[in-house]
Protein backbone atom coordinates (compact mmCIF):
# COMPACT_ATOMS: atom_id res chain seq x y z
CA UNK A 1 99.76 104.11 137.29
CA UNK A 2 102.12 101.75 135.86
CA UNK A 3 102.85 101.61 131.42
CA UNK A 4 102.84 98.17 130.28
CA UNK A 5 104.52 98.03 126.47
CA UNK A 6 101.33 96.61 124.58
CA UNK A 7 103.46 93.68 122.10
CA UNK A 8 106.55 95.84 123.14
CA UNK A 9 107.31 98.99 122.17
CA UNK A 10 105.17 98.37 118.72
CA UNK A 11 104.09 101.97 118.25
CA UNK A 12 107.84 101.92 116.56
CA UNK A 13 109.08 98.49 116.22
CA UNK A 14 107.63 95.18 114.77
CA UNK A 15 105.22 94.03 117.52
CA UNK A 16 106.28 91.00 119.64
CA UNK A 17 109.71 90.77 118.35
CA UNK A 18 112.93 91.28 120.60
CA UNK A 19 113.37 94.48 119.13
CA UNK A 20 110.26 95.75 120.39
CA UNK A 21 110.99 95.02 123.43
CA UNK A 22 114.30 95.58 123.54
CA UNK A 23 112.74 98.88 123.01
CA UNK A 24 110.61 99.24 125.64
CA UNK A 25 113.34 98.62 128.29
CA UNK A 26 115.34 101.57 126.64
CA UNK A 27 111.73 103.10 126.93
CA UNK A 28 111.35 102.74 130.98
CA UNK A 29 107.96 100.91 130.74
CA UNK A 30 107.54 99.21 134.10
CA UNK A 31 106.66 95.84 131.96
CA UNK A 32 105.88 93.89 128.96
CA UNK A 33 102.38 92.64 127.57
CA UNK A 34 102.51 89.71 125.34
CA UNK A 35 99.96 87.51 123.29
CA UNK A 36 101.13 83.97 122.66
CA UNK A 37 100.19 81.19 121.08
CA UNK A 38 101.20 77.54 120.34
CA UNK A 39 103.16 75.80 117.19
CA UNK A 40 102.40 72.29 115.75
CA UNK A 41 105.28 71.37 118.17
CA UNK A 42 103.80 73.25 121.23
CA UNK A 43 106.72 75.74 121.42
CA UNK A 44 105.07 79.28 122.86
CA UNK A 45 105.42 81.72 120.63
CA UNK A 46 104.26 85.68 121.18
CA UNK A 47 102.41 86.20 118.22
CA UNK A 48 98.78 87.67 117.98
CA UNK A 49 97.79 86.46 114.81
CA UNK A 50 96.63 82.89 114.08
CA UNK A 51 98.66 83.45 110.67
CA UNK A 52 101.63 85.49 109.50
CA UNK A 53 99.68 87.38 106.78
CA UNK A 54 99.16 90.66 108.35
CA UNK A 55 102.80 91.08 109.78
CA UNK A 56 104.67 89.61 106.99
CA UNK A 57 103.97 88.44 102.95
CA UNK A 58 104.14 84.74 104.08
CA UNK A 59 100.80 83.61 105.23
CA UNK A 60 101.60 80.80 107.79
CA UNK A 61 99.53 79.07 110.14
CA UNK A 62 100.79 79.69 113.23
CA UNK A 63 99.01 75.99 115.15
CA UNK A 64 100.22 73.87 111.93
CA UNK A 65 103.79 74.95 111.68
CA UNK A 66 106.58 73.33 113.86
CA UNK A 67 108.84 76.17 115.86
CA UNK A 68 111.80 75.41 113.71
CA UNK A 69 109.96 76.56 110.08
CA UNK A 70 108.66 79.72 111.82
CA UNK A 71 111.71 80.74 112.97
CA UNK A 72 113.47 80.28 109.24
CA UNK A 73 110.06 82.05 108.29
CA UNK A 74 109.92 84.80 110.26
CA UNK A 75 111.74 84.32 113.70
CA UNK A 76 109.08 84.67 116.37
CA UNK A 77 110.35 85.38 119.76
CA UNK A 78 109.55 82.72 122.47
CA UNK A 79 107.69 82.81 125.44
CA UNK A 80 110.54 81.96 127.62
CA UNK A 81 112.84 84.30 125.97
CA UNK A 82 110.36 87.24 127.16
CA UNK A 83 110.06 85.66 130.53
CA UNK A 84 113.98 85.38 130.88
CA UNK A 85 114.25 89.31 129.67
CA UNK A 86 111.29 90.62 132.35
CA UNK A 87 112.94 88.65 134.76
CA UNK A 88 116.73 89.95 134.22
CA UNK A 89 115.30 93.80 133.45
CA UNK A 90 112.88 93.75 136.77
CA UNK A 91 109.64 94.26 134.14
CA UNK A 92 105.87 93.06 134.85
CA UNK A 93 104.94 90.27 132.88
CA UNK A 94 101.20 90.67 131.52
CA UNK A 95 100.65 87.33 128.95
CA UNK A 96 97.48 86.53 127.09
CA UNK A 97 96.69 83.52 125.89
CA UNK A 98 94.63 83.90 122.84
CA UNK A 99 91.51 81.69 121.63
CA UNK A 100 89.89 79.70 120.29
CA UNK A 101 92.64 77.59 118.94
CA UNK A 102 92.84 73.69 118.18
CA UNK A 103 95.05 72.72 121.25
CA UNK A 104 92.68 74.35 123.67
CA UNK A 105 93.86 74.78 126.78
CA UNK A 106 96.73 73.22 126.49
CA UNK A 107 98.51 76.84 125.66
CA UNK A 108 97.51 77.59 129.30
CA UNK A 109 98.56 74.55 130.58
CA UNK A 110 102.77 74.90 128.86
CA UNK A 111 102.38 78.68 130.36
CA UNK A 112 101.49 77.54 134.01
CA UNK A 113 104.36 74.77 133.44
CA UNK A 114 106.78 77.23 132.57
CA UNK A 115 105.86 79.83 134.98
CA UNK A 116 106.46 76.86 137.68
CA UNK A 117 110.02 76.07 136.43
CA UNK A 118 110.95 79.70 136.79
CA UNK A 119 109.06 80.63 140.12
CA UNK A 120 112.14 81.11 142.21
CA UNK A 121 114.14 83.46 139.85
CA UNK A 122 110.44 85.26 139.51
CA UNK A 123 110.33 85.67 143.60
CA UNK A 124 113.80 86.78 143.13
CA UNK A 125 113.48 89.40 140.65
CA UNK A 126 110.09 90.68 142.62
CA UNK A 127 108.41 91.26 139.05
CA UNK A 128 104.45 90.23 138.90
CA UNK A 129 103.38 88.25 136.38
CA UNK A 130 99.64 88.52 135.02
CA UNK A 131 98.16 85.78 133.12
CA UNK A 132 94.80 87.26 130.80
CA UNK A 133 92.73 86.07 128.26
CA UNK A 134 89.28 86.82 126.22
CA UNK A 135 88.20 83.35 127.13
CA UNK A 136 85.65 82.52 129.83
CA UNK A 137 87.53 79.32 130.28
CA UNK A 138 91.02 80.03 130.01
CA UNK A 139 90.25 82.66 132.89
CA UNK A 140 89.14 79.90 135.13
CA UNK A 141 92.21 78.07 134.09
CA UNK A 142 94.49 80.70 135.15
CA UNK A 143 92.44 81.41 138.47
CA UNK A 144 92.71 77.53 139.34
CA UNK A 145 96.69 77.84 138.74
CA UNK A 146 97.47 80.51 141.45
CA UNK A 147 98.89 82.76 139.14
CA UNK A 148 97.15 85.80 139.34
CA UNK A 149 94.95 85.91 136.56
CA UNK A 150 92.48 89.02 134.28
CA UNK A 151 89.72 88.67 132.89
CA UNK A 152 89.72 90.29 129.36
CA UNK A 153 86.98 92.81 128.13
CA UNK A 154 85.58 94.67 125.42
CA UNK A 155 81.64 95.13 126.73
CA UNK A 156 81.15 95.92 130.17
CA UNK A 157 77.79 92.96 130.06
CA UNK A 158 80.90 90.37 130.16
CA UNK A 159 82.56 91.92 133.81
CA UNK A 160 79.64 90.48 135.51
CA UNK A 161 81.46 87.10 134.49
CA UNK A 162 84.59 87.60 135.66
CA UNK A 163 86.19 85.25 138.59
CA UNK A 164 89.27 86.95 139.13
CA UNK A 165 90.48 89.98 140.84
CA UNK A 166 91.49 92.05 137.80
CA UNK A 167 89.70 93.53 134.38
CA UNK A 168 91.44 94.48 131.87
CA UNK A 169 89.46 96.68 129.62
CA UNK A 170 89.29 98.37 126.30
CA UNK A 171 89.58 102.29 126.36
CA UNK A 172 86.72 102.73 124.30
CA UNK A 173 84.86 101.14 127.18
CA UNK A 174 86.20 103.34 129.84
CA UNK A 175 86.25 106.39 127.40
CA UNK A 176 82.21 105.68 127.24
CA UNK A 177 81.42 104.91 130.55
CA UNK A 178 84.02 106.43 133.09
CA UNK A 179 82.14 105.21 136.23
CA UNK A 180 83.14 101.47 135.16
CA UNK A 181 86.28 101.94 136.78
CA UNK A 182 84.94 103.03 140.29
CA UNK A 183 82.45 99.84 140.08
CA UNK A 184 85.27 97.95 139.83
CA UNK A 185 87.32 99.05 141.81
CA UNK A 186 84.59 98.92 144.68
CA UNK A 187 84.34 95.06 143.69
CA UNK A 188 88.24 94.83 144.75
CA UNK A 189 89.58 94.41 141.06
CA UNK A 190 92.15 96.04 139.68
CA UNK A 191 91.52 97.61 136.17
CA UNK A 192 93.98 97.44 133.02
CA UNK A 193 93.29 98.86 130.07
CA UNK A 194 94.50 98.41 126.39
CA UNK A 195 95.60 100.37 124.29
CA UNK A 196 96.10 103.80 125.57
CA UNK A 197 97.80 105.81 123.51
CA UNK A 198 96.42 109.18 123.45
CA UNK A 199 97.28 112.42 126.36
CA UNK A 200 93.71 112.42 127.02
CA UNK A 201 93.26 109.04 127.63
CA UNK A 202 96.04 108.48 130.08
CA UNK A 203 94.90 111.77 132.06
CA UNK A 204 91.32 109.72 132.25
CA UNK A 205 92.82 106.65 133.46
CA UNK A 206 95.30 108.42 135.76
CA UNK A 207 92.35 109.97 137.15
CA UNK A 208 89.81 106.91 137.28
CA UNK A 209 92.75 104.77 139.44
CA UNK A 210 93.42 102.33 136.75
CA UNK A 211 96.29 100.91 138.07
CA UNK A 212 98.15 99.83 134.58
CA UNK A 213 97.89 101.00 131.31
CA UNK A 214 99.07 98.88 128.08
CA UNK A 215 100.21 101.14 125.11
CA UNK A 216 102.49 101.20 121.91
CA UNK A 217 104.23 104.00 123.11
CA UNK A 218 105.68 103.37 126.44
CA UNK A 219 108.08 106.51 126.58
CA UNK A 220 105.55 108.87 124.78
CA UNK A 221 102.98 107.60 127.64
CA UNK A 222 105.66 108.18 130.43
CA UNK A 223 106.13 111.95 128.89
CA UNK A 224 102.59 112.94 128.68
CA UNK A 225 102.11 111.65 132.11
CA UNK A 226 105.01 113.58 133.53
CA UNK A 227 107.09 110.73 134.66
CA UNK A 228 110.84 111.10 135.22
């Protein structure tokens, strides 16, 4: 079962920064899970948030400020900056795009474009990239692209919906109904799930087959779960 650093290492370090991931290299997860979103000047940034208010005392939104006052604001780390780190450290890629926001799916759109202009150093390095998101239609988006593409889930009603090969689920809803991962799994997907940060937890989803985990605490995960 691979550990994917959930924001980066953000159990200890300011989620989605460099540091945090930074972190989880030191860390040994076997890759990085990132949310990211667009500026007024369609830079991608990973940042959950639509605003700054919960991470910092400046409350910024994130879609009406150009690249250049965020990073004066609060320095977000860029898409391509995470890419070029994955890449040059051999770690899975798993980004979400979030939603609904006012360029639509034009977020999806820059991360296809970007994943193109790096496709050969991304065969090179052999690392997999994952593209995931809540929405319905950003999923199809990402299917249509060939990247391989996740379906996001909190409520196991919306995995009769997905078109893609992979789920990547909430704990709670494996924690509840352990037999969702076998279903799955018999349908061909693979199953993720977010964010797994507790022994019993990981033994359950080292047990079910899930075949990645995302969690705050990438070498905390790799201890409990015996890994070298």
């Amino acid at each position: 079962m691979l550990i994917y650093a959930h924001r980066g290492a953000s159990g200890e370090f300011p989620e989605g920064t460099e540091a945090a991931y930074l972190a989880a290299i030191s860390q040994a997860a076997d890759g990085f899970e990132c949310d990211v979103r667009l500026t007024k000047d369609n830079q991608i940034i990973c940042y959950h948030d639509s605003n700054t208010s919960r991470l910092s005392n400046k409350p910024i939104e994130i879609a009406k400020t150009t690249y250049q006052d965020l990073k004066l604001a609060i320095n977000p780390y860029r898409l391509d900056q995470l890419l070029d780190l994955a890449i040059s450290n051999n770690k899975d890629l798993v980004i979400e795009s979030k939603h609904p926001v006012p360029s639509g799916g034009l977020i999806e759109k820059k991360i296809h474009k970007l994943l193109d202009e790096n496709s050969r150093k991304i065969q090179e390095s052999k690392i997999k990239v994952f593209l995931i998101s809540f929405s319905y239609f950003a999923t199809l988006r990402n299917k249509r692209s060939g990247f391989s593409s996740g379906f996001l889930i909190q409520h196991k009603i919306f995995s009769y919906l997905n078109p893609t090969s992979i789920v990547a689920a909430n704990i709670e809803l494996i924690r509840s109904e352990p037999t969702f991962v076998a279903n799955q799994i018999k349908k061909g997907r693979k199953v993720m799930a977010w964010a797994v940060n507790e022994p019993k937890d990981l033994k359950l989803c080292q047990d079910l087959g899930v075949y990645a985990v995302m969690t705050d605490y990438p070498a905390r995960v790799r201890g409990s779960l015996g890994y070298s």
